[in-house]
Protein backbone atom coordinates (compact mmCIF):
# COMPACT_ATOMS: atom_id res chain seq x y z
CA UNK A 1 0.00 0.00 0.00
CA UNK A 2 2.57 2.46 0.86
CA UNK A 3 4.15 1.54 -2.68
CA UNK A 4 0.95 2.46 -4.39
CA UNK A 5 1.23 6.28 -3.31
CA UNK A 6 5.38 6.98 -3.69
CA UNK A 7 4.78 9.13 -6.65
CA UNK A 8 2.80 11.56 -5.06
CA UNK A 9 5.94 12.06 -2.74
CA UNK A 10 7.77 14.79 -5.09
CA UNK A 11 4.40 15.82 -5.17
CA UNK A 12 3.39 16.77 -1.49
CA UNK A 13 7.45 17.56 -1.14
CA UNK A 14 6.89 20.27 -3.69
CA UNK A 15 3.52 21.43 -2.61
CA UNK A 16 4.93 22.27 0.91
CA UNK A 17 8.19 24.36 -0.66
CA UNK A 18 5.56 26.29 -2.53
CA UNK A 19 3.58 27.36 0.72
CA UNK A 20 6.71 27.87 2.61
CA UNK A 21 8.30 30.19 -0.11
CA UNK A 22 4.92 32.14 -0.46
CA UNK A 23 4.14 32.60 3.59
CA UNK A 24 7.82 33.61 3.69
CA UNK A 25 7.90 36.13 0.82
CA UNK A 26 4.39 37.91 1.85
CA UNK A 27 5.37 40.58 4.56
CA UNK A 28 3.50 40.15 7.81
CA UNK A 29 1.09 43.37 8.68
CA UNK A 30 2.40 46.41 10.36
CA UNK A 31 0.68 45.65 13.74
CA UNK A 32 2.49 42.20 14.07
CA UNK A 33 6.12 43.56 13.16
CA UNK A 34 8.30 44.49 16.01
CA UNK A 35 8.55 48.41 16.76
CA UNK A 36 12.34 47.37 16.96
CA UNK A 37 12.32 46.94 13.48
CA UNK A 38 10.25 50.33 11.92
CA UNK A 39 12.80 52.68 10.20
CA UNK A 40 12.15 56.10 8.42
CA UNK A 41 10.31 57.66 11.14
CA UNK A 42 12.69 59.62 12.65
CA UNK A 43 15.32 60.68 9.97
CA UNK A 44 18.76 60.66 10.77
CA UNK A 45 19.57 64.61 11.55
CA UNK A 46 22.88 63.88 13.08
CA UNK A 47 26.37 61.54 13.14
CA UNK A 48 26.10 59.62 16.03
CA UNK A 49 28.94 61.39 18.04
CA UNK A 50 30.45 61.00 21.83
CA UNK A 51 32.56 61.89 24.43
CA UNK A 52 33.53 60.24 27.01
CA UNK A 53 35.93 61.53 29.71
CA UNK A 54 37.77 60.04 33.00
CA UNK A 55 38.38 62.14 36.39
CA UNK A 56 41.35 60.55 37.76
CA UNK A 57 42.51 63.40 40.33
CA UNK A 58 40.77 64.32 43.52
CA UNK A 59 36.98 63.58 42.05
CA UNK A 60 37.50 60.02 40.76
CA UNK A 61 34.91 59.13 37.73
CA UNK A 62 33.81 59.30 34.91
CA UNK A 63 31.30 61.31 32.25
CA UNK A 64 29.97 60.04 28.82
CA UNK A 65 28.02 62.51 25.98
CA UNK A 66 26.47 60.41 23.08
CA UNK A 67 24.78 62.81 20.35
CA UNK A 68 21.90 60.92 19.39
CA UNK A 69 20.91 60.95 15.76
CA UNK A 70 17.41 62.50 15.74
CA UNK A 71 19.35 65.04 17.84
CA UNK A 72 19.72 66.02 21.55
CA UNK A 73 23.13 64.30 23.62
CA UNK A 74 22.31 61.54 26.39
CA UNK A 75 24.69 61.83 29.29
CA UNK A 76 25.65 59.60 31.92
CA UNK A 77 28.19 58.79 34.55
CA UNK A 78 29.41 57.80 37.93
CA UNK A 79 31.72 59.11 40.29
CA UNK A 80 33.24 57.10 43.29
CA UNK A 81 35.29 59.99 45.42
CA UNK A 82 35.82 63.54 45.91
CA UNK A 83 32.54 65.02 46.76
CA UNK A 84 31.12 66.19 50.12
CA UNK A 85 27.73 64.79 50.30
CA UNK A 86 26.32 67.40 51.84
CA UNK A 87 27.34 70.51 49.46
CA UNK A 88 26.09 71.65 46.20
CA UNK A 89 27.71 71.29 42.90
CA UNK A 90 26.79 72.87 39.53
CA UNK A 91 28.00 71.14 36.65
CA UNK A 92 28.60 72.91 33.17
CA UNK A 93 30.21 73.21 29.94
CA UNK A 94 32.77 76.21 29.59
CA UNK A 95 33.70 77.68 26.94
CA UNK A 96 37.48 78.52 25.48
CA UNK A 97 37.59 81.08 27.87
CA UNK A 98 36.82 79.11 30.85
CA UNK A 99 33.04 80.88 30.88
CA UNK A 100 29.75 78.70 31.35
CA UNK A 101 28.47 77.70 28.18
CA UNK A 102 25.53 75.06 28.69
CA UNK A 103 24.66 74.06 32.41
CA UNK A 104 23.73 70.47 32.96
CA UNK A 105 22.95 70.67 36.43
CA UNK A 106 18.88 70.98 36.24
CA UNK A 107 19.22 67.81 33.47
CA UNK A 108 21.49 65.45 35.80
CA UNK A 109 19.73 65.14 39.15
CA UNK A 110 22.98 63.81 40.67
CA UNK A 111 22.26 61.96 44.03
CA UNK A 112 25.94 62.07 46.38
CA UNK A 113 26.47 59.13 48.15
CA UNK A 114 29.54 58.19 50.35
CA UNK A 115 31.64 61.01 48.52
CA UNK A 116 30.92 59.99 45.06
CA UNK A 117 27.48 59.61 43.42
CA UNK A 118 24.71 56.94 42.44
CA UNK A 119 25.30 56.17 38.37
CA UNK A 120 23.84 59.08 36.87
CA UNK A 121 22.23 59.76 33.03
CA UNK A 122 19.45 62.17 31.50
CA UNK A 123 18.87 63.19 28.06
CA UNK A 124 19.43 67.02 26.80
CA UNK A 125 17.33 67.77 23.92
CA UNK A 126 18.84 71.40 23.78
CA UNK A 127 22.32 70.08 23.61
CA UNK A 128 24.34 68.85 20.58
CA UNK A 129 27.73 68.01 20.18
CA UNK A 130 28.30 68.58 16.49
CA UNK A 131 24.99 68.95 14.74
CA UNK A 132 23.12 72.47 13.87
CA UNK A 133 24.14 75.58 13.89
CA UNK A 134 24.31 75.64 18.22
CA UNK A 135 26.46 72.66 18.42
CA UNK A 136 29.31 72.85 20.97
CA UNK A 137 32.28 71.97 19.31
CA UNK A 138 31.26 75.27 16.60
CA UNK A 139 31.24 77.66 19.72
CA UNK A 140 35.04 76.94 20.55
CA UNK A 141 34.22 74.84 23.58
CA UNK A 142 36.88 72.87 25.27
CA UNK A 143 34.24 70.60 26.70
CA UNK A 144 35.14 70.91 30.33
CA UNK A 145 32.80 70.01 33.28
CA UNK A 146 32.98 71.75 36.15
CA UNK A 147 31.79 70.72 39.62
CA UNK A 148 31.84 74.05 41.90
CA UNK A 149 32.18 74.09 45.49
CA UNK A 150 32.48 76.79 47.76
CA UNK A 151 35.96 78.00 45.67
CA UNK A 152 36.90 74.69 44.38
CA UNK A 153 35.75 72.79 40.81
CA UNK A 154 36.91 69.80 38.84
CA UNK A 155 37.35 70.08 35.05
CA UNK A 156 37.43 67.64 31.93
CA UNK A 157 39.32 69.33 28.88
CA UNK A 158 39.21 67.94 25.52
CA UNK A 159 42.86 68.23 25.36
CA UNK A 160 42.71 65.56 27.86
CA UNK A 161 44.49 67.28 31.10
CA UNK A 162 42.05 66.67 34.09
CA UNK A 163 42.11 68.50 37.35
CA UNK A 164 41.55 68.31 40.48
CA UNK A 165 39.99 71.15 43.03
CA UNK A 166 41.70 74.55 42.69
CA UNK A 167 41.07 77.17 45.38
CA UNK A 168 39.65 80.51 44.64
CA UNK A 169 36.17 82.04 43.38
CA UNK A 170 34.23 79.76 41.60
CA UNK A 171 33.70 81.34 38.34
CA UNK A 172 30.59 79.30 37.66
């Protein structure tokens, strides 16, 4: 019996490629595709940029910028030592001239613990690295971050020389 119906094998073997190939080549409906997957809504606006920079003086850490490409910069970071728990820092980007150019304090919400900090990261819409006309790297930044406190502050220059507190006025 089983001899009888062997040359409907091929057959059936070439049915089931044909439904395989056709379920496979027909796209499944928006509303079942992952929103992973969907591309084209948000055009690319900018290069995917960063900056990442290491504290390794006093305030121990470190403080990443990624430029996103629909534009706005996430930041986020950690640092283990060199803060007083108590006190108030301001955190900023200064300009050539050592002058305030963008303040990230109000984005950060920076929570001191043990003198250091809990892992910290936001997103600035308003801030871009090199995309637009407001970007930071077209305003002759040197991409320092300042902490100030009471006469001291901890920068990051793009040239790569951190420090550690200085004594003083703040200028920030």
């Amino acid at each position: 019996m089983i001899r009888k119906h062997t040359y409907l094998t091929p057959y059936a073997i070439l049915l089931i490629f044909y439904f395989l190939t056709t379920s496979l080549a027909i796209p499944a409906p928006i509303t079942e595709r992952s929103h992973l997957l969907k591309r084209g809504e948000n055009e690319k606006k900018c290069p995917c940029t960063y900056i990442h920079s290491e504290f390794d003086g006093v305030y121990k850490g470190e403080i990443t910028l990624i430029q996103e490409e629909n534009g706005g910069t996430s930041i986020f970071g950690l640092f283990s030592k060199g803060f007083e728990d108590d006190d108030e820092y301001t955190f900023y980007i200064l300009d050539d001239y050592g002058k305030p150019f963008h303040d990230m304090t109000k984005y950060l919400n920076i929570k001191f613990v043990n003198g250091g900090t809990e892992p910290f990261s936001a997103k600035i819409p308003d801030l871009n690295i090199d995309c637009g006309d407001d970007n930071i790297l077209s305003k002759h930044v040197s991409l320092e971050k300042r902490a100030c406190k009471a006469g001291d502050k901890v920068a990051i220059n793009k040239k790569g020389s951190n420090t550690g507190p200085t004594t003083g006025k703040p200028t920030c």
